[in-house]
Protein backbone atom coordinates (compact mmCIF):
# COMPACT_ATOMS: atom_id res chain seq x y z
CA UNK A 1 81.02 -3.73 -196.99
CA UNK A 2 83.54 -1.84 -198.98
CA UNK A 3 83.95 -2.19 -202.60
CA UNK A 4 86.87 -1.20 -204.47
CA UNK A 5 87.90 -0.32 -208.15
CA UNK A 6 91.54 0.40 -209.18
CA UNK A 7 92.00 2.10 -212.69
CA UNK A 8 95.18 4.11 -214.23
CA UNK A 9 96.85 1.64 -215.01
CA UNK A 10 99.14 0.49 -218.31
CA UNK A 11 102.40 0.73 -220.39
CA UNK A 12 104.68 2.86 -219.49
CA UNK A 13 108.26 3.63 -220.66
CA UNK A 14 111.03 3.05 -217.97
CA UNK A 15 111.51 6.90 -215.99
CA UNK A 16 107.82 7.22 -216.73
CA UNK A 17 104.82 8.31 -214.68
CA UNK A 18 101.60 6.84 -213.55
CA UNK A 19 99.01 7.66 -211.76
CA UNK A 20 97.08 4.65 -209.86
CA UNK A 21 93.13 5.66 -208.29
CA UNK A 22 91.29 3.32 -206.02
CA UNK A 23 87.24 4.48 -206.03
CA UNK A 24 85.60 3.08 -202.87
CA UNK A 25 81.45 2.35 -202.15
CA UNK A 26 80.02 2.96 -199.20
CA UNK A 27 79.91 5.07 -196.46
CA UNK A 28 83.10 4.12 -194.11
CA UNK A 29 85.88 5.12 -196.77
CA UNK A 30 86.98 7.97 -194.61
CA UNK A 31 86.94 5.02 -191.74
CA UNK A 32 89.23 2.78 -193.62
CA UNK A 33 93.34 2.20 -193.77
CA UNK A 34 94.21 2.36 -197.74
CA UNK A 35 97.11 0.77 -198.88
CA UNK A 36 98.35 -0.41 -202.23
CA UNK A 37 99.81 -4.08 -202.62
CA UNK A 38 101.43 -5.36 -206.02
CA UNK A 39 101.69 -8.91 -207.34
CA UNK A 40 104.28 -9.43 -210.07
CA UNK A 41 104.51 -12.86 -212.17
CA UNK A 42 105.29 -15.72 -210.44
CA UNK A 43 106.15 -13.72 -207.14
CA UNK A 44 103.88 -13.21 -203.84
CA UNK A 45 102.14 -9.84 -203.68
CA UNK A 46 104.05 -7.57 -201.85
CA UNK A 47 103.49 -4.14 -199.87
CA UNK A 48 103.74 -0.67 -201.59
CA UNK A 49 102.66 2.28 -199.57
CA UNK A 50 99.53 2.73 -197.01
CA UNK A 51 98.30 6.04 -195.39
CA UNK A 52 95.90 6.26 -192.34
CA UNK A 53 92.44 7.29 -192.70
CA UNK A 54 93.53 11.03 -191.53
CA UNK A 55 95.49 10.82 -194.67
CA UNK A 56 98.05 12.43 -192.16
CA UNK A 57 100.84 9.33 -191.88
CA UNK A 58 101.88 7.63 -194.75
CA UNK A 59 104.33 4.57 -195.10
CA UNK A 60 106.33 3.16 -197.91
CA UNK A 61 108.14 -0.15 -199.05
CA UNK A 62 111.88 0.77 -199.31
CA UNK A 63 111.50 -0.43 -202.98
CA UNK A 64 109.39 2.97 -203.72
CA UNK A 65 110.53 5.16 -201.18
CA UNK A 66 111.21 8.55 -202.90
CA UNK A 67 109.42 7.43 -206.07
CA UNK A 68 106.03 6.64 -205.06
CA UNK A 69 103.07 8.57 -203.00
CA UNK A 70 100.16 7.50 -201.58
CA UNK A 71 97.31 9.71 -200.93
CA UNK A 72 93.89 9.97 -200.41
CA UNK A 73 90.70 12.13 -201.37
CA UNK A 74 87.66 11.55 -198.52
CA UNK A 75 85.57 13.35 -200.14
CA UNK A 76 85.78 11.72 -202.94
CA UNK A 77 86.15 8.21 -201.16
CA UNK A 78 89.12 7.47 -203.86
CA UNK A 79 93.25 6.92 -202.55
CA UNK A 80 95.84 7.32 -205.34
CA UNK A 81 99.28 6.40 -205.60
CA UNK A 82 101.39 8.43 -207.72
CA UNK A 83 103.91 6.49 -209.32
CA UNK A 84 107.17 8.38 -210.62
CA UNK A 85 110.65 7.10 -212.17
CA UNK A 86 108.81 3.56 -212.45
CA UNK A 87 111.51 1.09 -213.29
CA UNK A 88 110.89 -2.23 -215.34
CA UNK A 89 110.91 -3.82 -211.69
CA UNK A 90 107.91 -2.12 -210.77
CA UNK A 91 106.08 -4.31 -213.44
CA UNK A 92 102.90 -6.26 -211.51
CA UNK A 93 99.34 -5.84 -210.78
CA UNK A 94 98.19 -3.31 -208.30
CA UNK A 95 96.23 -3.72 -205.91
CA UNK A 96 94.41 -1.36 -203.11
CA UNK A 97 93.15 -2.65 -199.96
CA UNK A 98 90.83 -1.24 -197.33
CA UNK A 99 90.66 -2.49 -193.44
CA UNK A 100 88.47 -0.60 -191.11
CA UNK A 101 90.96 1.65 -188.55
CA UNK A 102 90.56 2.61 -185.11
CA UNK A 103 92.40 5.43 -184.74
CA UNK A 104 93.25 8.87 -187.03
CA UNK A 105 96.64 7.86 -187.63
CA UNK A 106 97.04 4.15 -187.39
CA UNK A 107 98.65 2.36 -190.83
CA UNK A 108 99.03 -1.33 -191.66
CA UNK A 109 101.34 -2.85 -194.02
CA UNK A 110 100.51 -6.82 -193.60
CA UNK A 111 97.87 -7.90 -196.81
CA UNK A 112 96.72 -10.36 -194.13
CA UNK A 113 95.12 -7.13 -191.90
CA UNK A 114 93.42 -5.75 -194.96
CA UNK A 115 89.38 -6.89 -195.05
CA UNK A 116 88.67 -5.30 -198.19
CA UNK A 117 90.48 -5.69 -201.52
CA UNK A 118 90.02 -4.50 -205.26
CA UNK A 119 90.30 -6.29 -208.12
CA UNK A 120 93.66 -5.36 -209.02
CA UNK A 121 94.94 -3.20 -212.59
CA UNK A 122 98.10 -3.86 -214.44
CA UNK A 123 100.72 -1.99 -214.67
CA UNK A 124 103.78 -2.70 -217.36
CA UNK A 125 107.13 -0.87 -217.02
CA UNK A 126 108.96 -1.50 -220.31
CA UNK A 127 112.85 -1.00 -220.72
């Protein structure tokens, strides 16, 4: 069992920055796929970013390519996603998500994969 707690997140001025964390119980973090999902109003959540449990390949929605990064602290059993140049678009509730991997450098980027999901933290882009 893997429990999950996203914090970070707010208002934020359009061109602004934000830092998203993701603090995992349990023993298997360094075991687990991370990857951040977001659900805006009246929209189906969507992918963001993932990175393997190497930390070593990383993946992106095209949406956040070059503004986002996803990254992750074993030791610390926490993944972050740094978000830069966040657009009112970017509005929604974050989410991470955990799933169990078999392999160093293996990524996922389907919500339906993930086993493991926080409870999700706002984030508000204003114009």
């Amino acid at each position: 069992q893997v429990q999950l707690v996203e914090s970070g997140g707010g208002l934020v001025q359009a061109g602004g920055s934000v830092r998203l964390s993701c603090a995992a119980s349990g023993r298997t973090f360094s075991s687990c796929v991370m990857g951040w999902f977001r659900q805006a109003p009246g929209k189906e959540r969507e992918f963001v970013s993932t990175i393997s449990r190497s930390g070593l390949r990383t993946y992106y929605a095209e949406s956040v390519k070059g503004r986002f990064g996803i990254s992750r602290d074993n030791a610390k059993s926490t993944v972050y996603l740094q978000m830069n140049s966040l657009k009112p678009e970017d509005t929604a509730v974050y989410f991470c998500a955990a799933k169990l991997g078999y392999s160093d450098n293996s990524y996922y980027t389907r919500d339906a994969t993930y086993d493991y999901w926080g409870q999700g933290t706002q984030v508000t882009v204003s114009s």
